[in-house]
N, C-alpha and C. Protein backbone atom coordinates (compact mmCIF):
# COMPACT_ATOMS: atom_id res chain seq x y z
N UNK A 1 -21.50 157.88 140.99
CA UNK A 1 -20.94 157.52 139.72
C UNK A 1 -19.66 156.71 139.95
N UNK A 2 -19.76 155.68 139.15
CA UNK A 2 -18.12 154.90 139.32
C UNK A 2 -17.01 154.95 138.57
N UNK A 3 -15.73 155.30 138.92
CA UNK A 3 -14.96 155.68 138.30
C UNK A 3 -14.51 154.34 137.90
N UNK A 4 -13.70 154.45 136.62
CA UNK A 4 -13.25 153.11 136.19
C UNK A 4 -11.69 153.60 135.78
N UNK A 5 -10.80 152.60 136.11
CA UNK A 5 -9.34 153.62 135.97
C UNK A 5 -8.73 151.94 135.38
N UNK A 6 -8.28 152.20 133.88
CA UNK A 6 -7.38 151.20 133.41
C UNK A 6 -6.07 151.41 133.73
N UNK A 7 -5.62 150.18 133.63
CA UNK A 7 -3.71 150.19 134.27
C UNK A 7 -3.32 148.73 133.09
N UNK A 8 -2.11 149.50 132.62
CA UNK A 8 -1.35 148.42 132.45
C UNK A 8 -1.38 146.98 133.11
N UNK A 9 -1.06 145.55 132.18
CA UNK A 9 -0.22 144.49 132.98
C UNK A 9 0.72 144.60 133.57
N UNK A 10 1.90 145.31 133.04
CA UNK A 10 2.68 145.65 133.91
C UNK A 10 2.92 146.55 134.87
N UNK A 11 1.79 147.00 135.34
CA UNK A 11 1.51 147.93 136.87
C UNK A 11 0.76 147.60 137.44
N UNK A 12 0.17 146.35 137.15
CA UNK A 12 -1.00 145.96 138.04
C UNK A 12 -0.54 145.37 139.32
N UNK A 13 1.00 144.85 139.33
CA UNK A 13 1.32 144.57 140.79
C UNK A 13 1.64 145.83 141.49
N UNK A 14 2.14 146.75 141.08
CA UNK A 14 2.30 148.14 141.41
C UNK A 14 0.58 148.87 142.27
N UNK A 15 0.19 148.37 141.68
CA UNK A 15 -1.31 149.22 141.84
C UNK A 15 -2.17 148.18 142.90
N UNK A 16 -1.78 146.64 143.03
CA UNK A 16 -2.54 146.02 143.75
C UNK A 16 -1.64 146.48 145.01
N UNK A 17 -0.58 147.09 145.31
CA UNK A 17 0.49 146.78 146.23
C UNK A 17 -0.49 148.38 146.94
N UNK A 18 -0.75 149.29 145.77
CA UNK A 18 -0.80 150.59 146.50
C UNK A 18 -2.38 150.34 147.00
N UNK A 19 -3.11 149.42 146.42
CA UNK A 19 -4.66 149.55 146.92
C UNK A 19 -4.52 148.95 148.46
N UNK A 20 -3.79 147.54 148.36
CA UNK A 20 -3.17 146.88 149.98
C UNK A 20 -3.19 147.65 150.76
N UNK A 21 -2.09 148.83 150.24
CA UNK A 21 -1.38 149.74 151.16
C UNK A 21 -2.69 151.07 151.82
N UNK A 22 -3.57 151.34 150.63
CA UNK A 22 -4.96 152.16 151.25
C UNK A 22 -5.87 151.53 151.90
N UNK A 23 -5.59 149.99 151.95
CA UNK A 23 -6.76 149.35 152.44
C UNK A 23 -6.45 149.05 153.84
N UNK A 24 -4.88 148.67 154.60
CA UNK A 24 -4.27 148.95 155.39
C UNK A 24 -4.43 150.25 156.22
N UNK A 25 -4.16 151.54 155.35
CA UNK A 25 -4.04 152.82 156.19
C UNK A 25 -5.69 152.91 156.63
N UNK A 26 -7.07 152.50 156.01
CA UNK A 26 -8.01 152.79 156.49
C UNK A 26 -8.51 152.03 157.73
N UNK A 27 -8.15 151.09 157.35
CA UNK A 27 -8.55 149.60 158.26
C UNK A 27 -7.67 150.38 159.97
N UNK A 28 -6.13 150.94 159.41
CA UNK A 28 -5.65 151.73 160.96
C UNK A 28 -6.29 152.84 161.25
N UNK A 29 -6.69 153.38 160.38
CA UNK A 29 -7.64 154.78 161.01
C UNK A 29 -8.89 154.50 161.26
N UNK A 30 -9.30 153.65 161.21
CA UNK A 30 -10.97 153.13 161.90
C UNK A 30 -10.57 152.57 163.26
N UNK A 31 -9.35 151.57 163.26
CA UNK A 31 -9.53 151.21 164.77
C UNK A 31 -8.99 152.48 165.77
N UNK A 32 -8.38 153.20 165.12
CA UNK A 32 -7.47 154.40 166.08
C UNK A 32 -8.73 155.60 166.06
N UNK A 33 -10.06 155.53 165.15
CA UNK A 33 -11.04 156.23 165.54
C UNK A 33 -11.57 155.65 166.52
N UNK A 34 -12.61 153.75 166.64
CA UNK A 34 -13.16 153.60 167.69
C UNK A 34 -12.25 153.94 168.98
N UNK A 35 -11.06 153.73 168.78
CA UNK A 35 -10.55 153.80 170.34
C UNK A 35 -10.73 155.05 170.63
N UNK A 36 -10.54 156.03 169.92
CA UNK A 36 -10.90 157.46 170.45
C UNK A 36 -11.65 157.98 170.65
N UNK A 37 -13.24 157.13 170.27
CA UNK A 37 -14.42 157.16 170.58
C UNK A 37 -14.58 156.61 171.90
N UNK A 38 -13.95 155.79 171.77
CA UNK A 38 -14.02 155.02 173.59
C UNK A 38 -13.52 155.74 174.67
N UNK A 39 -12.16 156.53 174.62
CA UNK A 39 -12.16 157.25 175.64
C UNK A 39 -12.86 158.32 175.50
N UNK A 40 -13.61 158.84 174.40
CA UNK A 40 -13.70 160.47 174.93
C UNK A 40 -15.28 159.86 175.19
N UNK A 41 -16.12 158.73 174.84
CA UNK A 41 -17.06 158.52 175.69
C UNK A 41 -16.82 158.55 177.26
N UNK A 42 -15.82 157.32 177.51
CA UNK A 42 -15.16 157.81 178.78
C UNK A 42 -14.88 158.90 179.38
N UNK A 43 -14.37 159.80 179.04
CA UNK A 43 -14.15 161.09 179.19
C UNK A 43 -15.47 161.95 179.87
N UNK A 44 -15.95 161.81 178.95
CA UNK A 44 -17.69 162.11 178.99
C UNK A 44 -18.17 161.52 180.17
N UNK A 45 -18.50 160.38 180.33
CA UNK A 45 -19.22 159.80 181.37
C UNK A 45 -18.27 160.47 182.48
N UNK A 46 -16.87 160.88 182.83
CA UNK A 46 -16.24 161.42 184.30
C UNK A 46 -16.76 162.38 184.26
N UNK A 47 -16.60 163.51 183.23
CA UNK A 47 -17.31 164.99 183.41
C UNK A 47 -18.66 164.68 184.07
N UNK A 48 -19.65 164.03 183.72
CA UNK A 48 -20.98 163.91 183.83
C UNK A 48 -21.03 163.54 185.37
N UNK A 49 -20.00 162.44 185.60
CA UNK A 49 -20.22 162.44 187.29
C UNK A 49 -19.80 163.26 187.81
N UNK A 50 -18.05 163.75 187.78
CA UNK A 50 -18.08 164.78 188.40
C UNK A 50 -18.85 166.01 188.48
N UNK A 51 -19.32 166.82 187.92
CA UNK A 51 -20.39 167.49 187.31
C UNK A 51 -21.77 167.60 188.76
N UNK A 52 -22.12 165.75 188.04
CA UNK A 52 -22.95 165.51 188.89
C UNK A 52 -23.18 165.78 190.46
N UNK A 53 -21.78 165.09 191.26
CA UNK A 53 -20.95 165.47 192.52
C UNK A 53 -20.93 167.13 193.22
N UNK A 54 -20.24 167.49 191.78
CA UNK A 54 -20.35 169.16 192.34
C UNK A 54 -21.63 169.71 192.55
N UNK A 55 -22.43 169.42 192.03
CA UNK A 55 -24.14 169.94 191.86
C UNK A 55 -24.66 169.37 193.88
N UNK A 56 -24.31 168.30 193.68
CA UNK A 56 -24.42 167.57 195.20
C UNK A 56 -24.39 168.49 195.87
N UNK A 57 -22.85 168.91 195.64
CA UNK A 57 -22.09 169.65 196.53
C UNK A 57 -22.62 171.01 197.15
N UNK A 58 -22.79 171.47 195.88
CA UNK A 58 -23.66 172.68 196.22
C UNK A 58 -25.00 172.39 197.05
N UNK A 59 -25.49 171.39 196.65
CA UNK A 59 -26.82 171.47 197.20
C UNK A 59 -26.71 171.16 199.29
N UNK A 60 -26.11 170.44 198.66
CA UNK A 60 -25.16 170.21 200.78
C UNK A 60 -25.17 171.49 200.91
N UNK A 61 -24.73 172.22 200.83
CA UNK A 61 -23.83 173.37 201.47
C UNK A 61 -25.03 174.47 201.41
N UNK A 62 -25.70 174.41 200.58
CA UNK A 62 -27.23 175.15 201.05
C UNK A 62 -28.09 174.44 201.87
N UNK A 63 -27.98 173.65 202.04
CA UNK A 63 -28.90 173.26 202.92
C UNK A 63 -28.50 174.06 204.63
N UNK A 64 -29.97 174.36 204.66
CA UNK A 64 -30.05 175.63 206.25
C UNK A 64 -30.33 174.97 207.57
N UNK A 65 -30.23 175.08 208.20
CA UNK A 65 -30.88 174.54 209.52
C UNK A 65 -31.79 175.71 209.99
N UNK A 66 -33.14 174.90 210.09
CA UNK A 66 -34.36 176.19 210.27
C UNK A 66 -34.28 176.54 211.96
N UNK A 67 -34.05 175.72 212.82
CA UNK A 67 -34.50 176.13 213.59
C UNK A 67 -33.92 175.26 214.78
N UNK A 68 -32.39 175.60 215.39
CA UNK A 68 -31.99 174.76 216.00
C UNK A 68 -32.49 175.10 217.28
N UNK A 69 -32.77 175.85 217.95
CA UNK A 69 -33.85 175.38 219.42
C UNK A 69 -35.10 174.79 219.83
N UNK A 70 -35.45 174.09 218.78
CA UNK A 70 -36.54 173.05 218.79
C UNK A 70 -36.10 172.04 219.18
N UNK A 71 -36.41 170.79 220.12
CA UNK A 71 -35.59 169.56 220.15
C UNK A 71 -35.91 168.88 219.00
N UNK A 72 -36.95 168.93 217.89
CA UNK A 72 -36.44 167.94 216.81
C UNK A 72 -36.44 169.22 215.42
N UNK A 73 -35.15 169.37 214.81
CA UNK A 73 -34.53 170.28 214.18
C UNK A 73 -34.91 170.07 213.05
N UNK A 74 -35.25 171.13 212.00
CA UNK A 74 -35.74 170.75 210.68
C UNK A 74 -34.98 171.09 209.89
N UNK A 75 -34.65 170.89 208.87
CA UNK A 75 -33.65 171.07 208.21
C UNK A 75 -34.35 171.08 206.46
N UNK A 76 -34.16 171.95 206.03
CA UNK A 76 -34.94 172.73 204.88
C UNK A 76 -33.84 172.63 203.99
N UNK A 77 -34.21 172.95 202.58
CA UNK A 77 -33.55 173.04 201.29
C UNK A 77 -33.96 174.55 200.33
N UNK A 78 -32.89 174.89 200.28
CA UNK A 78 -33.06 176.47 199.12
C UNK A 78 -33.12 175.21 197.67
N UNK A 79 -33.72 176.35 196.78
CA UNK A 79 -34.04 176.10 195.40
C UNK A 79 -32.23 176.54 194.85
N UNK A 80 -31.55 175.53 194.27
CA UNK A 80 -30.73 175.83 193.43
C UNK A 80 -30.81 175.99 192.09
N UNK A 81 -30.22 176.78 191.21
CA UNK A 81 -30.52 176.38 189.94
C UNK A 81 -29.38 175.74 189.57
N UNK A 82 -30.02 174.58 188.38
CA UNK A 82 -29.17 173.71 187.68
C UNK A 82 -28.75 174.21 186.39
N UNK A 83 -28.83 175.67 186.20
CA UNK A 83 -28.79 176.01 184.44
C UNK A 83 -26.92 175.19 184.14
N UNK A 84 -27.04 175.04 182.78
CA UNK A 84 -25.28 174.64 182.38
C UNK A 84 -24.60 175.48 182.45
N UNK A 85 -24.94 177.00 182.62
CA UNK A 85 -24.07 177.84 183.04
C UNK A 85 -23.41 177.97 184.72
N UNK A 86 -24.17 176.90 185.36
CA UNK A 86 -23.85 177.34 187.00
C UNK A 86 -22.46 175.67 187.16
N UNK A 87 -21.80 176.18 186.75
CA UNK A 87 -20.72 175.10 186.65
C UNK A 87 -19.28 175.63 187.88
């Protein structure tokens, strides 16, 4: 529904000054949203690698050596789990 709001002639510079002034404050809170969209995407994408890295990490560090008196050594992998709780 559209609101319709009469004003005086003589407040209409008053009232064009205050619409300026809302059209201003939104126009700054949209660009000061994308930018804050941009880093916390950013943000996001470091967690996700680091994240990623640590998962690596773990998986290195399980890895066993089956059987080092063989001359060619095998080297096996345990099952890790990836649940989002193993952080």
């Amino acid at each position: 529904m559209v609101s319709v709001k009469l004003i005086e002639w003589g407040d209409y510079e008053q009232e064009v000054a205050r619409l300026w002034n809302l059209s201003s404050a939104l126009k700054e809170a949209r660009e000061k949203k994308e930018a804050l969209e941009g880093k916390l995407y950013s943000l996001n994408q470091n967690h996700k690698a680091h994240d990623i890295q640590k998962r690596r990490r773990i998986v290195d560090d399980n890895d066993v050596l089956l059987s080092s008196s063989s001359p060619a050594c095998t080297l096996i992998r345990r099952d890790v789990p990836f649940s989002s709780s193993a952080r």
